[in-house]
PDB file of N, CA and C in Angstrom:
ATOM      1  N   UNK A   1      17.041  -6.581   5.229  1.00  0.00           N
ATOM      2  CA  UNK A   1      16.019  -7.201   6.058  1.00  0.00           C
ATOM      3  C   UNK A   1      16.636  -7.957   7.236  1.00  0.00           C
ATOM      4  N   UNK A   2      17.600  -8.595   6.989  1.00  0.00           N
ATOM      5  CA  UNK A   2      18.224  -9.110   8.075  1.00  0.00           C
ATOM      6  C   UNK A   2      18.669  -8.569   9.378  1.00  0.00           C
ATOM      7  N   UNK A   3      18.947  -7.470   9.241  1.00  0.00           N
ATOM      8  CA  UNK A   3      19.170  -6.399  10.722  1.00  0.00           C
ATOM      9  C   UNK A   3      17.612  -5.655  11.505  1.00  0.00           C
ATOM     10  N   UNK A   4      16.634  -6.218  10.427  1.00  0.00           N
ATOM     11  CA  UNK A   4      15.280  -5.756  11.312  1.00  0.00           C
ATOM     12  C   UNK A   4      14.999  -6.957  12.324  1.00  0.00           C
ATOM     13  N   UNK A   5      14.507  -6.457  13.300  1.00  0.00           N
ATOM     14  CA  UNK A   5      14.449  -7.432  14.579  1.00  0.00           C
ATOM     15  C   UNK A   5      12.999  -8.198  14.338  1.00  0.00           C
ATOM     16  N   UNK A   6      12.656  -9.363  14.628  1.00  0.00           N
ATOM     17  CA  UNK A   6      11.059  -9.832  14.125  1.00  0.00           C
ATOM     18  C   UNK A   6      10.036  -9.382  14.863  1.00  0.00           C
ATOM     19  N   UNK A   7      10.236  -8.457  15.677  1.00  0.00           N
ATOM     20  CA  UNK A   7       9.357  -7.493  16.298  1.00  0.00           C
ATOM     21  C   UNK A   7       9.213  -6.299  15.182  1.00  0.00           C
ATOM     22  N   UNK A   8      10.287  -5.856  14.415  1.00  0.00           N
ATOM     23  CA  UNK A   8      10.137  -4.856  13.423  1.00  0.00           C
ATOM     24  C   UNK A   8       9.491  -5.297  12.309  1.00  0.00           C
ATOM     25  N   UNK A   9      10.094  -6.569  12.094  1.00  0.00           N
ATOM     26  CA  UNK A   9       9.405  -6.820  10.544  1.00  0.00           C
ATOM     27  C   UNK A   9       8.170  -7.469  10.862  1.00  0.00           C
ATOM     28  N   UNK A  10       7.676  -7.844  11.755  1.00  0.00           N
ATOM     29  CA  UNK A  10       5.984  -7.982  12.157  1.00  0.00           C
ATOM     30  C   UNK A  10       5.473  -6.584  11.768  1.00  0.00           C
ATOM     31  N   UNK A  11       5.960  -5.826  12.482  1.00  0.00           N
ATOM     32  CA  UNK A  11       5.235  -4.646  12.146  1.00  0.00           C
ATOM     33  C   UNK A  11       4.870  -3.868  11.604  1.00  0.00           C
ATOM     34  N   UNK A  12       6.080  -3.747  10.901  1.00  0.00           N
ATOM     35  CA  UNK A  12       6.405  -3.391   8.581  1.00  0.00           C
ATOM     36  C   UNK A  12       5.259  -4.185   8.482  1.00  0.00           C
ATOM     37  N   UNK A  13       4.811  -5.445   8.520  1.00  0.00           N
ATOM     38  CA  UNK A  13       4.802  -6.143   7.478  1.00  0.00           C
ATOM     39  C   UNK A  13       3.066  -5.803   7.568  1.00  0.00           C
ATOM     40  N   UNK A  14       2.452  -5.957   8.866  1.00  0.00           N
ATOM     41  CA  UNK A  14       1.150  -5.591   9.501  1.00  0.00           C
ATOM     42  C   UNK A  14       0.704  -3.663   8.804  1.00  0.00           C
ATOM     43  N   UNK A  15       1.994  -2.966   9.180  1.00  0.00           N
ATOM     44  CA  UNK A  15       1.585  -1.698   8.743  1.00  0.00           C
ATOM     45  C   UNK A  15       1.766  -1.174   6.942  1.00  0.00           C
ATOM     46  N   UNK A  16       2.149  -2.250   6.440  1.00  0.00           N
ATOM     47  CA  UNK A  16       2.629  -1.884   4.979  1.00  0.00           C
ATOM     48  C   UNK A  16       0.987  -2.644   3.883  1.00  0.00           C
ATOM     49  N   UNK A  17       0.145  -4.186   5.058  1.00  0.00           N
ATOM     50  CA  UNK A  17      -0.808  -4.415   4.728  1.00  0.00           C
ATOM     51  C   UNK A  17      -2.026  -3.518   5.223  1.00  0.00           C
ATOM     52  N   UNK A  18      -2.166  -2.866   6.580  1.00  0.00           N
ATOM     53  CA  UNK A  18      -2.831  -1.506   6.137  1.00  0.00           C
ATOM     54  C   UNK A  18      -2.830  -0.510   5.649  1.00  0.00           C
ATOM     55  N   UNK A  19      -1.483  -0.724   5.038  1.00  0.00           N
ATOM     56  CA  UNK A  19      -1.580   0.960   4.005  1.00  0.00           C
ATOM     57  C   UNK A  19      -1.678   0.626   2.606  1.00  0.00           C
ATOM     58  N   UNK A  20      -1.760  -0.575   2.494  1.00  0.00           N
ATOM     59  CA  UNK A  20      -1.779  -0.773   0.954  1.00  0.00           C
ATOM     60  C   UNK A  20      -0.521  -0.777   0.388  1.00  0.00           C
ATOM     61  N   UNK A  21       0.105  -0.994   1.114  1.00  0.00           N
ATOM     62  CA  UNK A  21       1.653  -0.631   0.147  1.00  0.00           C
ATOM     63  C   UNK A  21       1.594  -1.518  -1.165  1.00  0.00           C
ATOM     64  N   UNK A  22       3.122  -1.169  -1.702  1.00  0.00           N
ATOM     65  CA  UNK A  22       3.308  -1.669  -2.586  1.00  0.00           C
ATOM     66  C   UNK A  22       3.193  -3.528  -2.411  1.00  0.00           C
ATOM     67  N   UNK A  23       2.504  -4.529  -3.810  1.00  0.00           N
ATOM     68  CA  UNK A  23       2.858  -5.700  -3.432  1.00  0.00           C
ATOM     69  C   UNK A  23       3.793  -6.418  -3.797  1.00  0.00           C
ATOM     70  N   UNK A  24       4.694  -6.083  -4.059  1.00  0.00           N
ATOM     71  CA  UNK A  24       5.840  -6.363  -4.173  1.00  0.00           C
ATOM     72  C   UNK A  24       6.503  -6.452  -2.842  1.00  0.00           C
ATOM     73  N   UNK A  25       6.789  -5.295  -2.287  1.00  0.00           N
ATOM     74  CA  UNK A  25       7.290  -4.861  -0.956  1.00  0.00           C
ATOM     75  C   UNK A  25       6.651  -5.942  -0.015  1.00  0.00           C
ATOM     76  N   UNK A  26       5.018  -6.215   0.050  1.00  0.00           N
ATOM     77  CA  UNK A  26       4.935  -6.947   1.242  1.00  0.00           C
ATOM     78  C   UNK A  26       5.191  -8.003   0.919  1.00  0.00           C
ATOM     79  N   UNK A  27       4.960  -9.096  -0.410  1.00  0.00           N
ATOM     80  CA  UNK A  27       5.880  -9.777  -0.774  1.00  0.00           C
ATOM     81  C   UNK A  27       7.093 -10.146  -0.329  1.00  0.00           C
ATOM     82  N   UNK A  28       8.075  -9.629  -0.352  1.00  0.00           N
ATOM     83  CA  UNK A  28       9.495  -9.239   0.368  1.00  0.00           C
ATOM     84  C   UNK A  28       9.294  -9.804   1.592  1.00  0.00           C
ATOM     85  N   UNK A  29       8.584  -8.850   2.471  1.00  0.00           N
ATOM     86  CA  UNK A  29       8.201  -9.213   4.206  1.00  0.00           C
ATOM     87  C   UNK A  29       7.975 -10.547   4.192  1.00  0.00           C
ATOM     88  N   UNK A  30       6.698 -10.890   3.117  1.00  0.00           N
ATOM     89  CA  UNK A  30       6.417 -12.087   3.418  1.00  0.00           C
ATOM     90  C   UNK A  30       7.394 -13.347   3.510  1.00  0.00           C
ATOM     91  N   UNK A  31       8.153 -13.357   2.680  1.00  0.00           N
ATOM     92  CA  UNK A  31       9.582 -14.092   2.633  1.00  0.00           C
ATOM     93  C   UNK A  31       9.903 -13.735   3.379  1.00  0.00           C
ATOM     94  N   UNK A  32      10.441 -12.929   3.960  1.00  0.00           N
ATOM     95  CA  UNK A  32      11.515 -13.068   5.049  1.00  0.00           C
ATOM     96  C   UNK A  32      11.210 -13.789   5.869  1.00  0.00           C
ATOM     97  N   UNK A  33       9.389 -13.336   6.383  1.00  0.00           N
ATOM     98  CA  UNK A  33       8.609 -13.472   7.748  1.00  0.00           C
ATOM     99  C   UNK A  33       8.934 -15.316   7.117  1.00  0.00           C
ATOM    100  N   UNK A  34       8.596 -15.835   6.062  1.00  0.00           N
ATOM    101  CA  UNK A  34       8.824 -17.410   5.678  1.00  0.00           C
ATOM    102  C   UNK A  34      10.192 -17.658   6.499  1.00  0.00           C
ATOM    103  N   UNK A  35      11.187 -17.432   5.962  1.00  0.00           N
ATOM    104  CA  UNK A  35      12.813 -17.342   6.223  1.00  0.00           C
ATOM    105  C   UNK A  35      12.876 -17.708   7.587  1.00  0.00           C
ATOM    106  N   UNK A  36      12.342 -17.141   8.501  1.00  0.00           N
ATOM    107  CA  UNK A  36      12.601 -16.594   9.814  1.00  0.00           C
ATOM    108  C   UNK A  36      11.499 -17.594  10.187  1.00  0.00           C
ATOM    109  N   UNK A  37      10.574 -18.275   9.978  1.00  0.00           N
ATOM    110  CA  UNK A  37       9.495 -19.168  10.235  1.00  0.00           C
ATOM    111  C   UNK A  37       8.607 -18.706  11.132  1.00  0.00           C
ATOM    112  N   UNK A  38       8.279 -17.463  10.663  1.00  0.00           N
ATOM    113  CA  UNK A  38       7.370 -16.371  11.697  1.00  0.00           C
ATOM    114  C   UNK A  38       6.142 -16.458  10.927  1.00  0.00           C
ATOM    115  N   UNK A  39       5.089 -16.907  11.950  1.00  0.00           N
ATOM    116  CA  UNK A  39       3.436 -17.019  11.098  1.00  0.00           C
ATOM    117  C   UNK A  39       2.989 -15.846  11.863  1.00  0.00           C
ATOM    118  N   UNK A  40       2.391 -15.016  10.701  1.00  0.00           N
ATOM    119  CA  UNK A  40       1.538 -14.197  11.130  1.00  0.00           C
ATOM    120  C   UNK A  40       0.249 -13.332  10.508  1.00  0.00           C
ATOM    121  N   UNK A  41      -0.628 -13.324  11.356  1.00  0.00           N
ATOM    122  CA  UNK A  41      -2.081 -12.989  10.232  1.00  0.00           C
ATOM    123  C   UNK A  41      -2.318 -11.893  11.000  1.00  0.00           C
ATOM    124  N   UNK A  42      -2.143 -10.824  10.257  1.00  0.00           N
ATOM    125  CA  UNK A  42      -2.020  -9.490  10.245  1.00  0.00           C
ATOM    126  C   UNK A  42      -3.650  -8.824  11.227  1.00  0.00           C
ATOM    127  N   UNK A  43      -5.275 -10.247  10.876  1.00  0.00           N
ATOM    128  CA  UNK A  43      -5.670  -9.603  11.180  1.00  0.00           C
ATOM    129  C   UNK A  43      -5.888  -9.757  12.933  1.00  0.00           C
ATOM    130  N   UNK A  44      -5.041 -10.575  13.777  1.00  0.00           N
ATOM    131  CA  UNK A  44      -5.214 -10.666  14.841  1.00  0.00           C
ATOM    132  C   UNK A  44      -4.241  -9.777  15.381  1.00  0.00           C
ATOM    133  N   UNK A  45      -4.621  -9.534  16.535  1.00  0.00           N
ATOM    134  CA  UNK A  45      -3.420  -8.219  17.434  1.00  0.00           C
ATOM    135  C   UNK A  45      -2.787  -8.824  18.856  1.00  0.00           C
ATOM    136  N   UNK A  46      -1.939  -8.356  18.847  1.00  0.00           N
ATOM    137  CA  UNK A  46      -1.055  -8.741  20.144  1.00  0.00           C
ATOM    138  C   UNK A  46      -1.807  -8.300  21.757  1.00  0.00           C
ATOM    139  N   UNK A  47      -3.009  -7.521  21.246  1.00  0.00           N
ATOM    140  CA  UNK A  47      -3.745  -7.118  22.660  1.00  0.00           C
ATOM    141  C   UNK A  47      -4.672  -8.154  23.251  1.00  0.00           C
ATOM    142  N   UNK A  48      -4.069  -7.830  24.642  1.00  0.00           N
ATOM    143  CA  UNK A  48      -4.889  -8.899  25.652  1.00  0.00           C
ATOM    144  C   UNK A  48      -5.890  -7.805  26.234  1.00  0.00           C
ATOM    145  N   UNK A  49      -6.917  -8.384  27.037  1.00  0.00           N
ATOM    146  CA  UNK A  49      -7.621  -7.749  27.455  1.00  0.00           C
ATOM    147  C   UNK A  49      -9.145  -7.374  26.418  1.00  0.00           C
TER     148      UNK A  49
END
């Protein structure tokens, strides 16, 4: 996890909660995203406009 950039693991973490992944796995993300002190709620989007 450490070599994913927090642009990547935003995005794992956003695309692994629309697919249902495993919860374990997003689990994981979620820690890291903690680790890294990255808040993020999957259901807002980076689009302006």
């Amino acid at each position: 996890m450490k070599r994913l950039s927090d642009r990547k693991l935003i995005e794992a973490y956003i695309s692994a909660k629309k697919l249902g992944l495993d919860p374990n796995f997003i689990q994981q993300l979620e820690s890291e995203l903690t680790r890294r002190s990255i808040d993020i709620h999957p259901d807002k989007t980076d689009k302006k406009g």
